[in-house]
Protein backbone atom coordinates (compact mmCIF):
# COMPACT_ATOMS: atom_id res chain seq x y z
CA UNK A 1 -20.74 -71.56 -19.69
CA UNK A 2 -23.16 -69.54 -17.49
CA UNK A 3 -24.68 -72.82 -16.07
CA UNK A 4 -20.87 -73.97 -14.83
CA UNK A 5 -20.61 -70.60 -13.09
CA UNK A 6 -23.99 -71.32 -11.13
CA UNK A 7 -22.85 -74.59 -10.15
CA UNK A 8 -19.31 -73.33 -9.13
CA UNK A 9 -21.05 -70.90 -7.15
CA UNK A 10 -23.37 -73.05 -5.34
CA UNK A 11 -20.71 -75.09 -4.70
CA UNK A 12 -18.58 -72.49 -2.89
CA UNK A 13 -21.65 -71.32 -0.65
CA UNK A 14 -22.16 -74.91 0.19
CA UNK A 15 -18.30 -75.86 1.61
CA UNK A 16 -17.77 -72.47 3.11
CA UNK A 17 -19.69 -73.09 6.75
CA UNK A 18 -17.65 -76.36 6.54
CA UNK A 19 -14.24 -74.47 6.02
CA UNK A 20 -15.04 -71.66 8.83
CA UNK A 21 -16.49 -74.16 11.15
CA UNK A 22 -12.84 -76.35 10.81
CA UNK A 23 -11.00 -73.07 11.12
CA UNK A 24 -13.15 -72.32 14.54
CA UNK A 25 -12.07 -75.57 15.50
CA UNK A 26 -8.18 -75.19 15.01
CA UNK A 27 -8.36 -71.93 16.50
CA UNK A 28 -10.40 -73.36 19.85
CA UNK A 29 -7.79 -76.36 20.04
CA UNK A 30 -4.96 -73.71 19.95
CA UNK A 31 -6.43 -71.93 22.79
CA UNK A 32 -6.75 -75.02 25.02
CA UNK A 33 -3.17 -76.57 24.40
CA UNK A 34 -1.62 -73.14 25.46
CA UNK A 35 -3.85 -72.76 28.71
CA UNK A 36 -2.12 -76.16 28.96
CA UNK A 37 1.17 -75.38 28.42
CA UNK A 38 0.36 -72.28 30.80
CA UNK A 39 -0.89 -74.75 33.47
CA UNK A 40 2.18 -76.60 33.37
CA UNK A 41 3.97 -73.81 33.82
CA UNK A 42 2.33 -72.38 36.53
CA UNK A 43 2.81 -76.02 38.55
CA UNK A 44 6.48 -75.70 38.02
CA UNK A 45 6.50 -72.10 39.38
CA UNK A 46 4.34 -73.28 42.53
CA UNK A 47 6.62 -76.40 43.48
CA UNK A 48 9.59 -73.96 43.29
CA UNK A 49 7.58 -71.13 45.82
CA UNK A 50 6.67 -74.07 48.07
CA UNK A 51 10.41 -75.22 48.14
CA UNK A 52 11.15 -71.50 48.96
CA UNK A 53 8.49 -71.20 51.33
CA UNK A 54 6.47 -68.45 49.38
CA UNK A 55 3.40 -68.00 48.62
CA UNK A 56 2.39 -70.79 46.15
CA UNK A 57 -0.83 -69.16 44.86
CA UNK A 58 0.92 -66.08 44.08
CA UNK A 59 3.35 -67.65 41.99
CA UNK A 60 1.00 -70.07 40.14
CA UNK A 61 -1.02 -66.83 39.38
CA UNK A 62 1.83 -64.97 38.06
CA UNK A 63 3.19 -67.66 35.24
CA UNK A 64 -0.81 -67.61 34.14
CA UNK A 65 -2.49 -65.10 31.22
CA UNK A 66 -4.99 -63.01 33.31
CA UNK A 67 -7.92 -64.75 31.64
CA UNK A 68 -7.43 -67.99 33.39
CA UNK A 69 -5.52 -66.72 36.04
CA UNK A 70 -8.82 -65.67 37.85
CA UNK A 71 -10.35 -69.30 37.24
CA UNK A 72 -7.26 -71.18 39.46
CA UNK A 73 -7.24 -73.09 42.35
CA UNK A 74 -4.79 -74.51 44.33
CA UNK A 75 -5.25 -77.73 46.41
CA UNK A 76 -1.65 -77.74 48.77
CA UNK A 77 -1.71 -81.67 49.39
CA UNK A 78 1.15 -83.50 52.00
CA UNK A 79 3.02 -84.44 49.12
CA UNK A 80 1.94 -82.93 46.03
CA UNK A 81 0.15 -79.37 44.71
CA UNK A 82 -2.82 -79.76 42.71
CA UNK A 83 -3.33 -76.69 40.26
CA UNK A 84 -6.74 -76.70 38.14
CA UNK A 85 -7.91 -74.14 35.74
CA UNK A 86 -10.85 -73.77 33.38
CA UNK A 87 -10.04 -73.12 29.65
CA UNK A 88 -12.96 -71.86 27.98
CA UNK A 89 -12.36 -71.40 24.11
CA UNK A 90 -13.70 -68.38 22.62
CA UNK A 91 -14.87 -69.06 19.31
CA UNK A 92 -17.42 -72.08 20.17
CA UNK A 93 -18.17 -71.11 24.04
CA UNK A 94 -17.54 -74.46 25.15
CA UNK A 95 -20.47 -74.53 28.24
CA UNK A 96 -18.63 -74.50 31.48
CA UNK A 97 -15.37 -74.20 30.12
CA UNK A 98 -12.60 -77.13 29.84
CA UNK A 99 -11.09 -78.18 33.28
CA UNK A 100 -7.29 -78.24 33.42
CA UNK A 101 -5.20 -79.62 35.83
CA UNK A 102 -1.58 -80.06 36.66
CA UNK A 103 0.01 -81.97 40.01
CA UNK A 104 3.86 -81.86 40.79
CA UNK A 105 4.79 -84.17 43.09
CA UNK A 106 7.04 -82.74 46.02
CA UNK A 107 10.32 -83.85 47.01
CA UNK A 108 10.57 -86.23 50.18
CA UNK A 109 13.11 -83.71 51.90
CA UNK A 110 10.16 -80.78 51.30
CA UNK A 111 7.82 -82.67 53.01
CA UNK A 112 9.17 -83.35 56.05
């Protein structure tokens, strides 16, 4: 009996790291597909400024959490807006982050 306690022990220690590591994972995956979700958003939010004639950047900023909000940049193109971002997950510290980027595509009538 003692001896199946030992082995059920060691056998706990040895597929923790593997269960915390997985967790870590799902946790850094979540972070990225919302900065996503956030980037999308914050394209939408620019094409409608630039329809409106306001200030993209400010907009883009604004639909953004403040952690990647500082990372943005806007690239105002004849007939689209190119936003990028960098996602950096906290858990594993991805090095240099995760680029993001969204484009919308402006209307012909905007352009001219």
């Amino acid at each position: 009996m003692n001896r199946e306690r030992g082995q059920a022990l060691i056998e706990a220690v040895a597929v923790f790291p593997v269960c915390l590591a997985c967790a870590v994972a799902l946790v850094d995956c979540g972070i990225v597909v919302r900065d996503r979700m956030a980037i999308a958003q914050a394209a939408s939010r620019a094409g409608a400024a630039h329809v409106a004639g306001s200030d993209v950047e400010r907009a883009a900023r604004g639909a953004l959490p403040s952690r990647v909000a500082r990372t943005l940049e806007v690239h105002d193109r004849d007939d689209a807006l190119d936003l990028t971002i960098t996602s950096r997950p906290t858990l594993l510290g991805v090095a240099g982050g995760i680029q993001l980027t969204s484009r919308i595509e402006l209307p012909a009538e905007v352009i001219a």
